[in-house]
Protein backbone atom coordinates (compact mmCIF):
# COMPACT_ATOMS: atom_id res chain seq x y z
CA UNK A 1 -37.91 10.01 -81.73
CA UNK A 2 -41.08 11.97 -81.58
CA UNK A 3 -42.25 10.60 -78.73
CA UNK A 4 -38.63 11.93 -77.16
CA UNK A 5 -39.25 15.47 -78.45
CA UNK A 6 -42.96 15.39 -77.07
CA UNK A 7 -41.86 13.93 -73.19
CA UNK A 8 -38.68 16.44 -73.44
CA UNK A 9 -41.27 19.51 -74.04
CA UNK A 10 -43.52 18.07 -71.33
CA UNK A 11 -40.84 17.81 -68.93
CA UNK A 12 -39.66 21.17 -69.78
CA UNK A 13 -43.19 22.60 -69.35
CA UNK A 14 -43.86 20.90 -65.60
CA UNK A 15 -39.58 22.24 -65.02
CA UNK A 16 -41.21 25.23 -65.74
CA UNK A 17 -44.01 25.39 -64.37
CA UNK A 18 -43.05 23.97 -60.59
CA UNK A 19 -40.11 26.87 -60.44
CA UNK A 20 -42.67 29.28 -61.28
CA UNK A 21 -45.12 28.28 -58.29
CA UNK A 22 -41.27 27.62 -56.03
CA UNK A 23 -41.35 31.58 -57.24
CA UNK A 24 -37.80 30.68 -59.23
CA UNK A 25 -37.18 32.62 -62.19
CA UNK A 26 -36.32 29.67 -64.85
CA UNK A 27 -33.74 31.94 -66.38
CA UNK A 28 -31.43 31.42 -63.04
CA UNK A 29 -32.58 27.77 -63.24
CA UNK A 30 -30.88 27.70 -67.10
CA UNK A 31 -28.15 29.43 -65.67
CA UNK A 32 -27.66 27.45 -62.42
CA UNK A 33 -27.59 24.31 -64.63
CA UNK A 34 -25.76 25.31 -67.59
CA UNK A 35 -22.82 26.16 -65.16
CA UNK A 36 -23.21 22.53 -63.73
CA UNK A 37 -23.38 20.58 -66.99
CA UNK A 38 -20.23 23.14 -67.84
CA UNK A 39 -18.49 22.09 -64.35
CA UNK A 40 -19.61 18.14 -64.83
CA UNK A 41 -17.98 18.37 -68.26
CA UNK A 42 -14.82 20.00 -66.95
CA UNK A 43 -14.54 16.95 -64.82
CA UNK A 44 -14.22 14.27 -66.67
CA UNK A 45 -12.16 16.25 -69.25
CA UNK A 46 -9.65 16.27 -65.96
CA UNK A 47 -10.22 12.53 -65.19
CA UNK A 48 -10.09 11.62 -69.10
CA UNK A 49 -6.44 13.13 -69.64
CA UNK A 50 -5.54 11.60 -66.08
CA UNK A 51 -6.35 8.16 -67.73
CA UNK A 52 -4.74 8.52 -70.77
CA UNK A 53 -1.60 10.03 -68.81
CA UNK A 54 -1.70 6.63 -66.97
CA UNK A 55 -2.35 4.78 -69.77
CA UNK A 56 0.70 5.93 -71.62
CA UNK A 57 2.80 5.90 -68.52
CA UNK A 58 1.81 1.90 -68.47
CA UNK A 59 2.56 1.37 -72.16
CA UNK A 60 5.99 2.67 -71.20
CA UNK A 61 6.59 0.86 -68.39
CA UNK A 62 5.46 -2.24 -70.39
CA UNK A 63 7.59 -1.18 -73.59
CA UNK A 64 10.87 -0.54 -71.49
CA UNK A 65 10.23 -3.87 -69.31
CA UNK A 66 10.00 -5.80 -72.93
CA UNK A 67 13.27 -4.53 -74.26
């Protein structure tokens, strides 16, 4: 676990670092990627309730088919 937190920081650090010297300001990095992780999790939100709308449109196809 510590060994996590320590290759995390590092990874930060060289992040960091190599926008700096690409003359990126790591605050619109943060932003940039927030808004992706935000977009990536609106995704599969969308695909998750698309499964369970299929799912439950099977179980009632399979529940009217039985009766």
């Amino acid at each position: 676990m510590e060994q996590d937190a320590e290759r995390s920081v590092k990874n930060e650090s060289s992040t960091v670092i190599t926008l700096r010297s690409l003359g990126v300001d790591e605050r619109d990095y943060t932003r940039v990627t927030r808004g992706m992780a935000r977009e990536r999790g609106s995704v599969a939100e969308r695909e998750a309730e698309q499964h369970k709308a299929m799912n439950e449109e099977s179980e009632r196809q399979i529940t009217s088919t039985s009766l």
